[in-house]
N, C-alpha and C. Protein backbone atom coordinates (compact mmCIF):
# COMPACT_ATOMS: atom_id res chain seq x y z
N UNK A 1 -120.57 -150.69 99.25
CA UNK A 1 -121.09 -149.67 98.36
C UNK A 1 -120.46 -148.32 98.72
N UNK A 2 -120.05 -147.62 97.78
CA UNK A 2 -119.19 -146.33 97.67
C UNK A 2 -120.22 -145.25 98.60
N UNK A 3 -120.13 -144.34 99.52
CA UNK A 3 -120.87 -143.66 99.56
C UNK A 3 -120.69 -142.05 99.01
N UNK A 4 -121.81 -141.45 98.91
CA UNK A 4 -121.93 -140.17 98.51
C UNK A 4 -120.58 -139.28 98.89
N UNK A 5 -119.80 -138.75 98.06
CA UNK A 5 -118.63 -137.54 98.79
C UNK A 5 -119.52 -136.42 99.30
N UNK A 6 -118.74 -136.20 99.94
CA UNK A 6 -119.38 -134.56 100.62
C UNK A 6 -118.30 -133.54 99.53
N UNK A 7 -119.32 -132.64 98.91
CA UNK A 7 -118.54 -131.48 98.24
C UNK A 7 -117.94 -130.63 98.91
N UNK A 8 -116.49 -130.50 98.62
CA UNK A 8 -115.55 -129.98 99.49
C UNK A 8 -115.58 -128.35 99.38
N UNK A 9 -115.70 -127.88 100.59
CA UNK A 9 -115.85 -126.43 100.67
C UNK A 9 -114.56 -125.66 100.03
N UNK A 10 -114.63 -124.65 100.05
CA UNK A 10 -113.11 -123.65 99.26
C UNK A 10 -111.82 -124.30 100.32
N UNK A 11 -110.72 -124.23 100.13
CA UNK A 11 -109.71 -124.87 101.22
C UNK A 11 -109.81 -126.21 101.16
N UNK A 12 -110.53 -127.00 101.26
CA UNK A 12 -110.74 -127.91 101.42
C UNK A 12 -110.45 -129.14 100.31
N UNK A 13 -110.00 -130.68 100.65
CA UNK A 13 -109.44 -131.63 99.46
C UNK A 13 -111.12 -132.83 99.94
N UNK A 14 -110.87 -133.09 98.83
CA UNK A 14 -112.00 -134.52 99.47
C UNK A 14 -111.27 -135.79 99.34
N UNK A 15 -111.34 -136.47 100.07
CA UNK A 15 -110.50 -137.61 100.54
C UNK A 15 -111.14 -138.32 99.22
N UNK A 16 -112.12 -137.73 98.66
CA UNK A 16 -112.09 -139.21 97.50
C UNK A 16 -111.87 -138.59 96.29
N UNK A 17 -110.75 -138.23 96.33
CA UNK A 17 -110.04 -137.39 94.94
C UNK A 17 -108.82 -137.63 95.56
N UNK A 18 -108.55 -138.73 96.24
CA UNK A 18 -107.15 -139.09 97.21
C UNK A 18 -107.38 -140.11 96.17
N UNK A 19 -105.98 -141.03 95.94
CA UNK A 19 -105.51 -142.17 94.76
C UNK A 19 -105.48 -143.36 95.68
N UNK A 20 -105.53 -144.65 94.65
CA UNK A 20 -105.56 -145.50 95.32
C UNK A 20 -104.90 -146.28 93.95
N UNK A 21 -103.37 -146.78 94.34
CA UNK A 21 -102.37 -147.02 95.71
C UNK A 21 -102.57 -145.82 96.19
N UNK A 22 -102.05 -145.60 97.29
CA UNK A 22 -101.65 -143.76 98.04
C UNK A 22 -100.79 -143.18 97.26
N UNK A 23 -100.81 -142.17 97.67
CA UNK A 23 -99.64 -141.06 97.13
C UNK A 23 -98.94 -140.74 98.38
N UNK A 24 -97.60 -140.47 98.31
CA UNK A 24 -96.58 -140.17 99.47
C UNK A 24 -96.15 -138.84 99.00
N UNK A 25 -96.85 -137.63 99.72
CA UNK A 25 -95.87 -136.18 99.61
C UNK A 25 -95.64 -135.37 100.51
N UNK A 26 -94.60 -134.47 100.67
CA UNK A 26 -94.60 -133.23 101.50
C UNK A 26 -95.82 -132.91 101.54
N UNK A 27 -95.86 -132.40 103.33
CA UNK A 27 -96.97 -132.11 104.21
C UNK A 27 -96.85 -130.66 104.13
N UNK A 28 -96.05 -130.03 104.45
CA UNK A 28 -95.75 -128.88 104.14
C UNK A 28 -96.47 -127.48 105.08
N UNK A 29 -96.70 -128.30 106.73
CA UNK A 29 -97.62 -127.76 107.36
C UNK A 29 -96.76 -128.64 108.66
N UNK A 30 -97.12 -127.41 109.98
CA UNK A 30 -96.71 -127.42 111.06
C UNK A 30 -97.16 -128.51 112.13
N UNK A 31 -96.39 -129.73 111.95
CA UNK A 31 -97.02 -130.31 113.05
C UNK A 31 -96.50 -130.68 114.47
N UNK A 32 -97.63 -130.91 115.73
CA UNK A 32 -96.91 -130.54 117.06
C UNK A 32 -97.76 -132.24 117.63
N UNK A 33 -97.51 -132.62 118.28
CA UNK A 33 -97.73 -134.11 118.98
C UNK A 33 -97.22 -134.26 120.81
N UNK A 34 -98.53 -133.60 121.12
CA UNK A 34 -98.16 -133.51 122.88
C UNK A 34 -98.99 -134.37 123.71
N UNK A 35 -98.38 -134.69 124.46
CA UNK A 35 -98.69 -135.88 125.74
C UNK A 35 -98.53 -135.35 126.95
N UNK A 36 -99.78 -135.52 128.09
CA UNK A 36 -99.85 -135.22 129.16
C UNK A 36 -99.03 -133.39 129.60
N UNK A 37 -99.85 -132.63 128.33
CA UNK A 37 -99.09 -131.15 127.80
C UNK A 37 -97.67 -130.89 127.39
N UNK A 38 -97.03 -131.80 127.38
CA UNK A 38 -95.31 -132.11 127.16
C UNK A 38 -95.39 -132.46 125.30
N UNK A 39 -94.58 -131.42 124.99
CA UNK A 39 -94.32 -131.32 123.41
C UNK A 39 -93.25 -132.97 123.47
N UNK A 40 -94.24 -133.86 122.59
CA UNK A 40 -93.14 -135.35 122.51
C UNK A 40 -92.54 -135.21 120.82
N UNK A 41 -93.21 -134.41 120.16
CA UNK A 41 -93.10 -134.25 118.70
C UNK A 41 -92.92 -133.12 118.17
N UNK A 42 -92.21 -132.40 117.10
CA UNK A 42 -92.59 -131.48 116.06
C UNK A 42 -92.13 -131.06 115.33
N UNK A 43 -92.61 -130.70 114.32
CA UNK A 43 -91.53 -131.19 112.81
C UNK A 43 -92.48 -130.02 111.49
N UNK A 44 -91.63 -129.31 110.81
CA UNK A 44 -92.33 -128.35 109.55
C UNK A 44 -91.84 -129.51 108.26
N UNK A 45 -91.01 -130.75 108.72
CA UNK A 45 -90.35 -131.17 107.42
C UNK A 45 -91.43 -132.81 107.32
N UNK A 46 -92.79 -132.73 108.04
CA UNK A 46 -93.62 -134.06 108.28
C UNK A 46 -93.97 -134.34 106.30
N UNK A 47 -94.20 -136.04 106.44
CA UNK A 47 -94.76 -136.57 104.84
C UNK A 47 -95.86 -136.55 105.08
N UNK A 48 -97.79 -136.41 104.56
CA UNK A 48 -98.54 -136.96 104.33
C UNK A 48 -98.57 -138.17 103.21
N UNK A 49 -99.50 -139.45 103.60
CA UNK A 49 -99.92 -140.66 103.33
C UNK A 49 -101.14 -140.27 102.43
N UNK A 50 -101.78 -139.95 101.57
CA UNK A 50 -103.06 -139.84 100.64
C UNK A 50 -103.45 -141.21 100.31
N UNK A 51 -104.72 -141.57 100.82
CA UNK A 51 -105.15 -142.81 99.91
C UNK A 51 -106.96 -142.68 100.19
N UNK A 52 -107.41 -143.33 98.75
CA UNK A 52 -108.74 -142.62 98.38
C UNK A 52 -109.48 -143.21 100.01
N UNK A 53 -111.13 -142.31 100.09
CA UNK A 53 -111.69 -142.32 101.94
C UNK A 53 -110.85 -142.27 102.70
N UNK A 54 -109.78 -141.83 102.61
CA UNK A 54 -109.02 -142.02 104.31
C UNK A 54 -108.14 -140.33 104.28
N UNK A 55 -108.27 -139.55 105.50
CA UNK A 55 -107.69 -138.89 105.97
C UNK A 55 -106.63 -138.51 105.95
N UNK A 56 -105.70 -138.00 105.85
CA UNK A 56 -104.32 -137.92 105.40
C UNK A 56 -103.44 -138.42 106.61
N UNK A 57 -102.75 -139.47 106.48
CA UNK A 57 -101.75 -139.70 108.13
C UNK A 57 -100.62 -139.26 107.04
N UNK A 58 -100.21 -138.54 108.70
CA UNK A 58 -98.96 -137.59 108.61
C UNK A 58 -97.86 -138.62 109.08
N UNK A 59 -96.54 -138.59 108.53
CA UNK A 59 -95.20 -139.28 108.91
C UNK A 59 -94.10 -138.06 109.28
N UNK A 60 -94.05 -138.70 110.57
CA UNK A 60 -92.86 -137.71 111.13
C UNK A 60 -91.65 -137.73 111.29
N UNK A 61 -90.51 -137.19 110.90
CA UNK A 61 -89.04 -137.58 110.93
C UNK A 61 -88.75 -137.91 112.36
N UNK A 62 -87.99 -139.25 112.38
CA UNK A 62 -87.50 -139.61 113.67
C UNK A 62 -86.75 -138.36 115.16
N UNK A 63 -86.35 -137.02 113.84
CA UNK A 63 -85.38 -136.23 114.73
C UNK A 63 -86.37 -135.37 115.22
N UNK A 64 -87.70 -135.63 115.08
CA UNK A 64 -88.95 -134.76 115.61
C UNK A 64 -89.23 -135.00 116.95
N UNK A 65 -88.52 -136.48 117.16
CA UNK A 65 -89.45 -136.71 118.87
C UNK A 65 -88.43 -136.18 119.39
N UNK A 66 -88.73 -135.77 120.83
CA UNK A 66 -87.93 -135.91 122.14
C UNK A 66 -87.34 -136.97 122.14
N UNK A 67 -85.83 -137.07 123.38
CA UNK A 67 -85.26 -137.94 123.14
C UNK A 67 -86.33 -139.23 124.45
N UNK A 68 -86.35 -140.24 124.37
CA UNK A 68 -87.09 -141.22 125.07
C UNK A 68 -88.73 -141.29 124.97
N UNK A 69 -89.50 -140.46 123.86
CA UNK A 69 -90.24 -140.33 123.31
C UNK A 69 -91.45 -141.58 122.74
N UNK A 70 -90.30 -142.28 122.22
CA UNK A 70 -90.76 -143.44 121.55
C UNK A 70 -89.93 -144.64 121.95
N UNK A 71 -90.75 -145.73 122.47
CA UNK A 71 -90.21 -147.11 123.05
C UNK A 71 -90.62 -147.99 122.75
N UNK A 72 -89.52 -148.88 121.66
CA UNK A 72 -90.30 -150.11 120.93
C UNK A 72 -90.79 -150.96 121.68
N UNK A 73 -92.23 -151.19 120.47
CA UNK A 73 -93.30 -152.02 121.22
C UNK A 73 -93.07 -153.49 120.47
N UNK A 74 -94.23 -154.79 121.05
CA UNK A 74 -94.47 -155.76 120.68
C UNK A 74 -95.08 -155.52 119.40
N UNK A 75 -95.08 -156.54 118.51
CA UNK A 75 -96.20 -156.48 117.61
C UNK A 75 -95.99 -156.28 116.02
N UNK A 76 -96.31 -156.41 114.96
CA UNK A 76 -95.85 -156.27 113.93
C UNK A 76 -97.54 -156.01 113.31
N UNK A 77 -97.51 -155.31 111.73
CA UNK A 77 -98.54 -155.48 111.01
C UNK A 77 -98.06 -154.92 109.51
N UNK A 78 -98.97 -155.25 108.72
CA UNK A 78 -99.12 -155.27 107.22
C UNK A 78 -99.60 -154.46 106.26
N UNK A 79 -99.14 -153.83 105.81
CA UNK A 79 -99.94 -152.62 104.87
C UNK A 79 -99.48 -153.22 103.72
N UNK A 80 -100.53 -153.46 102.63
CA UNK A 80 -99.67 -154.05 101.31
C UNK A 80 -99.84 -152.90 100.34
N UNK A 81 -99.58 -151.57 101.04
CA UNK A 81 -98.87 -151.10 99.73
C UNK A 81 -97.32 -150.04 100.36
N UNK A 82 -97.38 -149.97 101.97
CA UNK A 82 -96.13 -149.54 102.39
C UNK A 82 -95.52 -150.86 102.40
N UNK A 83 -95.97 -151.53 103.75
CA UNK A 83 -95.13 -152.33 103.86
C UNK A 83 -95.15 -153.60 104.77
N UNK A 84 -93.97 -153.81 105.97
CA UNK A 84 -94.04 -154.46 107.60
C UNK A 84 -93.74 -153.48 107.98
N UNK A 85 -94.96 -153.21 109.48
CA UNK A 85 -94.51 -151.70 109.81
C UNK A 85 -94.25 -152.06 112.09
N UNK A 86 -93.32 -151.72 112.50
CA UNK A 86 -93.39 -151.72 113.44
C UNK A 86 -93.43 -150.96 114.31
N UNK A 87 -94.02 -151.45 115.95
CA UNK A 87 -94.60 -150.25 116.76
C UNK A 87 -93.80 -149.35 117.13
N UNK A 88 -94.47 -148.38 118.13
CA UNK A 88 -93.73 -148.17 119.69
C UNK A 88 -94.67 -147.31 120.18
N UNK A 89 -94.73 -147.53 122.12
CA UNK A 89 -95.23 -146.54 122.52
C UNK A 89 -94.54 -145.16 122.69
N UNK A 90 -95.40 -144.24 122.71
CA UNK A 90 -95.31 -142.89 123.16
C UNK A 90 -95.41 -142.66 124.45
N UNK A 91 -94.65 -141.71 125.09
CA UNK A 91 -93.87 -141.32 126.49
C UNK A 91 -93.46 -140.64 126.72
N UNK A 92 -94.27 -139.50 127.95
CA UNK A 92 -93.74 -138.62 128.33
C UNK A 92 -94.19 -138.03 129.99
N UNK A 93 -93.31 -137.94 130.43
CA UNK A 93 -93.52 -137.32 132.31
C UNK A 93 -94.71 -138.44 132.65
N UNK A 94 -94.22 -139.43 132.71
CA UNK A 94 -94.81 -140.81 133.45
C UNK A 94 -95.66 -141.23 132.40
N UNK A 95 -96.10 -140.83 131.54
CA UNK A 95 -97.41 -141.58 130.55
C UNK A 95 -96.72 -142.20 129.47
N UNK A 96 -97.64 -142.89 129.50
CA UNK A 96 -97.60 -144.08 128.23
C UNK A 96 -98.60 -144.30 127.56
N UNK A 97 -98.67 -143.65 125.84
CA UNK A 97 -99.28 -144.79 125.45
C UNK A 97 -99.58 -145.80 123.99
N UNK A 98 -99.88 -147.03 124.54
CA UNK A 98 -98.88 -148.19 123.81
C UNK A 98 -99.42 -148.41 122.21
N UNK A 99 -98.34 -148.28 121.88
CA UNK A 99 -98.48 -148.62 120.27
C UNK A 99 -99.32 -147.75 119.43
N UNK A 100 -98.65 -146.36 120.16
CA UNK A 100 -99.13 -145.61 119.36
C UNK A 100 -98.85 -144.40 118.05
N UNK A 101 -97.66 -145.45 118.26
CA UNK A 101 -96.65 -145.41 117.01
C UNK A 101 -96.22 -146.09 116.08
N UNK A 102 -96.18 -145.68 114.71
CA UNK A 102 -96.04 -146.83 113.76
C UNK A 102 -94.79 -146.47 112.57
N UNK A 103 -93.65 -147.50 112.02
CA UNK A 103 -92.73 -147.09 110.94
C UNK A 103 -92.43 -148.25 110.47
N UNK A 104 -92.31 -147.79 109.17
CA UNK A 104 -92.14 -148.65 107.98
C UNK A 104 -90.37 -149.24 108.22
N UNK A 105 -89.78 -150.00 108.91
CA UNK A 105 -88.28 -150.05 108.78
C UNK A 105 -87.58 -150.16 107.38
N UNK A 106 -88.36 -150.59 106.28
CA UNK A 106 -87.98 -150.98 105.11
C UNK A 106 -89.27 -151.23 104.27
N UNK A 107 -89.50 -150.12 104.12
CA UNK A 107 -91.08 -149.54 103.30
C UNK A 107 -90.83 -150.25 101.57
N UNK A 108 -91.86 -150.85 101.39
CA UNK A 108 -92.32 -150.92 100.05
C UNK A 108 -91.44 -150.25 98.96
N UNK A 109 -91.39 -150.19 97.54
CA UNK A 109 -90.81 -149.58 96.34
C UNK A 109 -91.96 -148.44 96.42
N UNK A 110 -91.65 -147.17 96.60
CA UNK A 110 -92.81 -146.06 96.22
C UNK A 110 -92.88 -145.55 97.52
N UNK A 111 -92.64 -146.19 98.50
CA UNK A 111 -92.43 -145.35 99.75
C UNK A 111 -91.29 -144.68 100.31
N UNK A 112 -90.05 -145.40 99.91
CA UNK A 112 -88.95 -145.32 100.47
C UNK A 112 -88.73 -144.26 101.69
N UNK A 113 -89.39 -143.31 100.97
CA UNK A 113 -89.51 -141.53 101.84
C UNK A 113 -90.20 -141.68 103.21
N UNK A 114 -90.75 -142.75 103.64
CA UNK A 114 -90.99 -142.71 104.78
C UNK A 114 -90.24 -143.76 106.09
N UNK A 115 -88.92 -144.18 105.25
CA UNK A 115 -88.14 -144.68 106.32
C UNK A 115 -87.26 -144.04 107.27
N UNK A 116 -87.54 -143.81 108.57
CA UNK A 116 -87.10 -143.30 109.64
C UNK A 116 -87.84 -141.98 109.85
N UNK A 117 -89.54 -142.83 109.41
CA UNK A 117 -90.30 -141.76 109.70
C UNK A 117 -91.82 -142.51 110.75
N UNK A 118 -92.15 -141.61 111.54
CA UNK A 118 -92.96 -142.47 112.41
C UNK A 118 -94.75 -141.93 112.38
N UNK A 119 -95.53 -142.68 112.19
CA UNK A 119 -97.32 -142.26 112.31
C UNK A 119 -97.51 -141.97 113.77
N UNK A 120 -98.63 -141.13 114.09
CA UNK A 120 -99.13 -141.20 115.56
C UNK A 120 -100.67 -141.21 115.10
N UNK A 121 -100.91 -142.41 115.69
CA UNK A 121 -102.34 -142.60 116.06
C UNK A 121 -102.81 -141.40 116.98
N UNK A 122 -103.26 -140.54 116.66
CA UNK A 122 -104.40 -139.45 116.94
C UNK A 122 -105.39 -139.66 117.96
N UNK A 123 -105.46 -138.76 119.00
CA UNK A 123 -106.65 -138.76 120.18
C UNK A 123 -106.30 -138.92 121.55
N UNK A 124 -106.82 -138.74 122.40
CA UNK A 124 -106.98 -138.58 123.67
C UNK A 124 -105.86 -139.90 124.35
N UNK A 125 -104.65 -139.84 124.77
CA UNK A 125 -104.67 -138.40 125.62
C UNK A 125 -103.40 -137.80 124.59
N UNK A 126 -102.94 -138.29 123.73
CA UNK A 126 -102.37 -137.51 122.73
C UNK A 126 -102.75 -136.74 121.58
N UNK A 127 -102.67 -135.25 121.78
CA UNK A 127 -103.06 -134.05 121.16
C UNK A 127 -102.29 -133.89 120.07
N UNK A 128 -102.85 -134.22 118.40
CA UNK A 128 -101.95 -133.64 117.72
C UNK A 128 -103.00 -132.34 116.89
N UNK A 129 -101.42 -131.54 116.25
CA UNK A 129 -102.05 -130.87 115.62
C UNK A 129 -101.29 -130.47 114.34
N UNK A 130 -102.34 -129.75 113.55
CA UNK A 130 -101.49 -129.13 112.10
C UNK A 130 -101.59 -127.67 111.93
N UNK A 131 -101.06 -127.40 111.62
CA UNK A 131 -101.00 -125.98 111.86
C UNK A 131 -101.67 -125.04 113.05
N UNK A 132 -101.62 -125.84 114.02
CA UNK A 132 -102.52 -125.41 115.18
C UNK A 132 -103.47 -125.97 115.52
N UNK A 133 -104.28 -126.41 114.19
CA UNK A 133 -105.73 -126.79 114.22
C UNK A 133 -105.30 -128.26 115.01
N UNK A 134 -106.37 -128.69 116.50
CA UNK A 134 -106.31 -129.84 116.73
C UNK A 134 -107.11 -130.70 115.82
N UNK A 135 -106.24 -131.93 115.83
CA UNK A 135 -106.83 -133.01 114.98
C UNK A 135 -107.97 -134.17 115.40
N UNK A 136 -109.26 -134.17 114.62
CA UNK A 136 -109.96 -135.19 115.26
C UNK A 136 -109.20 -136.68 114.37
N UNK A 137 -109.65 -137.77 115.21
CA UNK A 137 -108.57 -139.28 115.33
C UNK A 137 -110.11 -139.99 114.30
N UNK A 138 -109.36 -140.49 112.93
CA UNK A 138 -110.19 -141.10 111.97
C UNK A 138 -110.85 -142.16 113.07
N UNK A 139 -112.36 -142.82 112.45
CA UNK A 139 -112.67 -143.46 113.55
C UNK A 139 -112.34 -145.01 113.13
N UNK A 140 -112.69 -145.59 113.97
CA UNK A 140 -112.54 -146.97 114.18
C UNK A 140 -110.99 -148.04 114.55
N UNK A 141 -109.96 -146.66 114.72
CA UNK A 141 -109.21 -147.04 115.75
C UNK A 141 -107.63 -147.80 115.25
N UNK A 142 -108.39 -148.09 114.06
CA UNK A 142 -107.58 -148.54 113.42
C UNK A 142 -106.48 -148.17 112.11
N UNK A 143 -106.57 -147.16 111.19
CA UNK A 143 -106.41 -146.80 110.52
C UNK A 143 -105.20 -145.28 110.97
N UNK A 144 -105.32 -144.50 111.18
CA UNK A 144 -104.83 -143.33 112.31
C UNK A 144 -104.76 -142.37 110.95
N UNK A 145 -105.59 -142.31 110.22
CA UNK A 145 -105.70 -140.86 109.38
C UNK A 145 -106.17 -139.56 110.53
N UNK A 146 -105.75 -138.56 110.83
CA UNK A 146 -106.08 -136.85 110.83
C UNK A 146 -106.63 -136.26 110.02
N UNK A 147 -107.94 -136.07 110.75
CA UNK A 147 -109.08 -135.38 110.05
C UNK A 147 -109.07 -133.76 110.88
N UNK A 148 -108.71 -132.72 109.75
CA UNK A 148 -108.94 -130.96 109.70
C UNK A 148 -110.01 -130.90 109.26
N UNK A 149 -110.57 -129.40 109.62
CA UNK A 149 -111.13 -128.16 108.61
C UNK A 149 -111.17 -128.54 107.08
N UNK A 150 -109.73 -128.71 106.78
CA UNK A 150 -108.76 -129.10 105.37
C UNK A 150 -109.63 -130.19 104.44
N UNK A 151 -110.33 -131.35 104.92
CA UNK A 151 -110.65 -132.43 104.23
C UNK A 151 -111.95 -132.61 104.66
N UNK A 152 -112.59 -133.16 103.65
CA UNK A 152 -114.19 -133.48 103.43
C UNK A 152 -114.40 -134.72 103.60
N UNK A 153 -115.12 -135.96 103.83
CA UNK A 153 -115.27 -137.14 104.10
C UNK A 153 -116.53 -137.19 102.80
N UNK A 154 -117.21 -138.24 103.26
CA UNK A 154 -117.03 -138.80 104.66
C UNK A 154 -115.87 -140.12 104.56
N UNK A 155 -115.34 -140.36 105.78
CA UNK A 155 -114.01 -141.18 105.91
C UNK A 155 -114.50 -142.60 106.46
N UNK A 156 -113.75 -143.42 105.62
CA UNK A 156 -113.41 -144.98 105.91
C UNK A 156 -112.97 -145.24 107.47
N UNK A 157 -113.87 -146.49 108.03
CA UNK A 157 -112.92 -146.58 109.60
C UNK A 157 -114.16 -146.77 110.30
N UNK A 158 -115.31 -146.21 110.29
CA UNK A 158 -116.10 -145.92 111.47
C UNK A 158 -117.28 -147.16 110.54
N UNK A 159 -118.42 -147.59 111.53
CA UNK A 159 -119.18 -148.35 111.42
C UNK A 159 -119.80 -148.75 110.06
N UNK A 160 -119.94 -149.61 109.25
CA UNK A 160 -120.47 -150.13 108.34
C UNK A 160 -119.55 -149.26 107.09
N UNK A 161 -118.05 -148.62 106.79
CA UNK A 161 -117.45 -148.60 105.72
C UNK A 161 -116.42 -149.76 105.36
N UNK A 162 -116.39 -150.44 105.94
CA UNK A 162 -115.43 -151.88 106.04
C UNK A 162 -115.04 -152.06 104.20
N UNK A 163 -116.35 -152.11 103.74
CA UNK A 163 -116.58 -152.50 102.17
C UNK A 163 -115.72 -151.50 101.07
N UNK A 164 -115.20 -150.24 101.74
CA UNK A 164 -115.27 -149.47 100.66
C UNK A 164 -113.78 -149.25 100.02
């Protein structure tokens, strides 16, 4: 069952006025992706992902990380409307951590724009941010939408929205 939107304050988008398939567009906002305080990311030229309840995940151009940044991981998974998307961990001044990176090698018809572009799963101990503002990590671990100030929920991911 759909739940109630929260009416989005001035500034603000409501994730359920987000489309479903997604929409793929310029982000058009500053983003920074640091590990163990070491800048591993950052990029003014990042894509947002729009798709209705979910948070906006940001895609970052490959020439954003540091170099040794990102180290392919095990593992494969399925988005049926990007694509097969594969891992890698994130790495920097001894830390690791795993698979917390995600790219489309050969994205879907409608994505194309996000090949040789990479997601970061959001949260502790990797700090991202958008325009400064740190980002809280959509919940349930799975999904890796970035939730701002910017967007209204309530968001898909966390306990009993499975359905929606």
């Amino acid at each position: 069952m759909r739940p109630e939107p929260i009416p989005p304050k001035p500034g603000q988008e409501s994730v359920w006025d987000y489309p479903r398939p997604p929409r793929l567009e310029d982000a058009g906002v500053h983003i920074v992706v640091r590990l163990a305080g070491t800048i591993v990311a950052q990029t003014d030229d990042a894509l947002r992902v729009l798709e209705t309840s979910h948070p906006p995940t940001y895609y970052l151009p490959s020439e954003a990380f540091a170099p040794g940044a990102l180290v392919p991981a095990a593992g494969a998974s399925m988005c049926e409307w990007k694509g097969r998307a594969r891992y890698a961990d994130v790495r920097a001044l001894g830390h690791s951590v795993a698979r917390a990176a995600w790219t489309y090698p050969t994205p879907n018809a409608g994505y194309e724009r996000i090949r040789d572009h990479w997601a970061i799963m959001p949260g502790a101990p990797l700090v991202c941010t958008v325009d400064g503002e740190e980002v809280v990590p959509q919940d349930g671990g799975f999904y890796g939408g970035w939730i701002t100030s910017k967007v209204a929920g309530p968001f898909k991911g966390g306990p009993g929205s499975m359905g929606w």
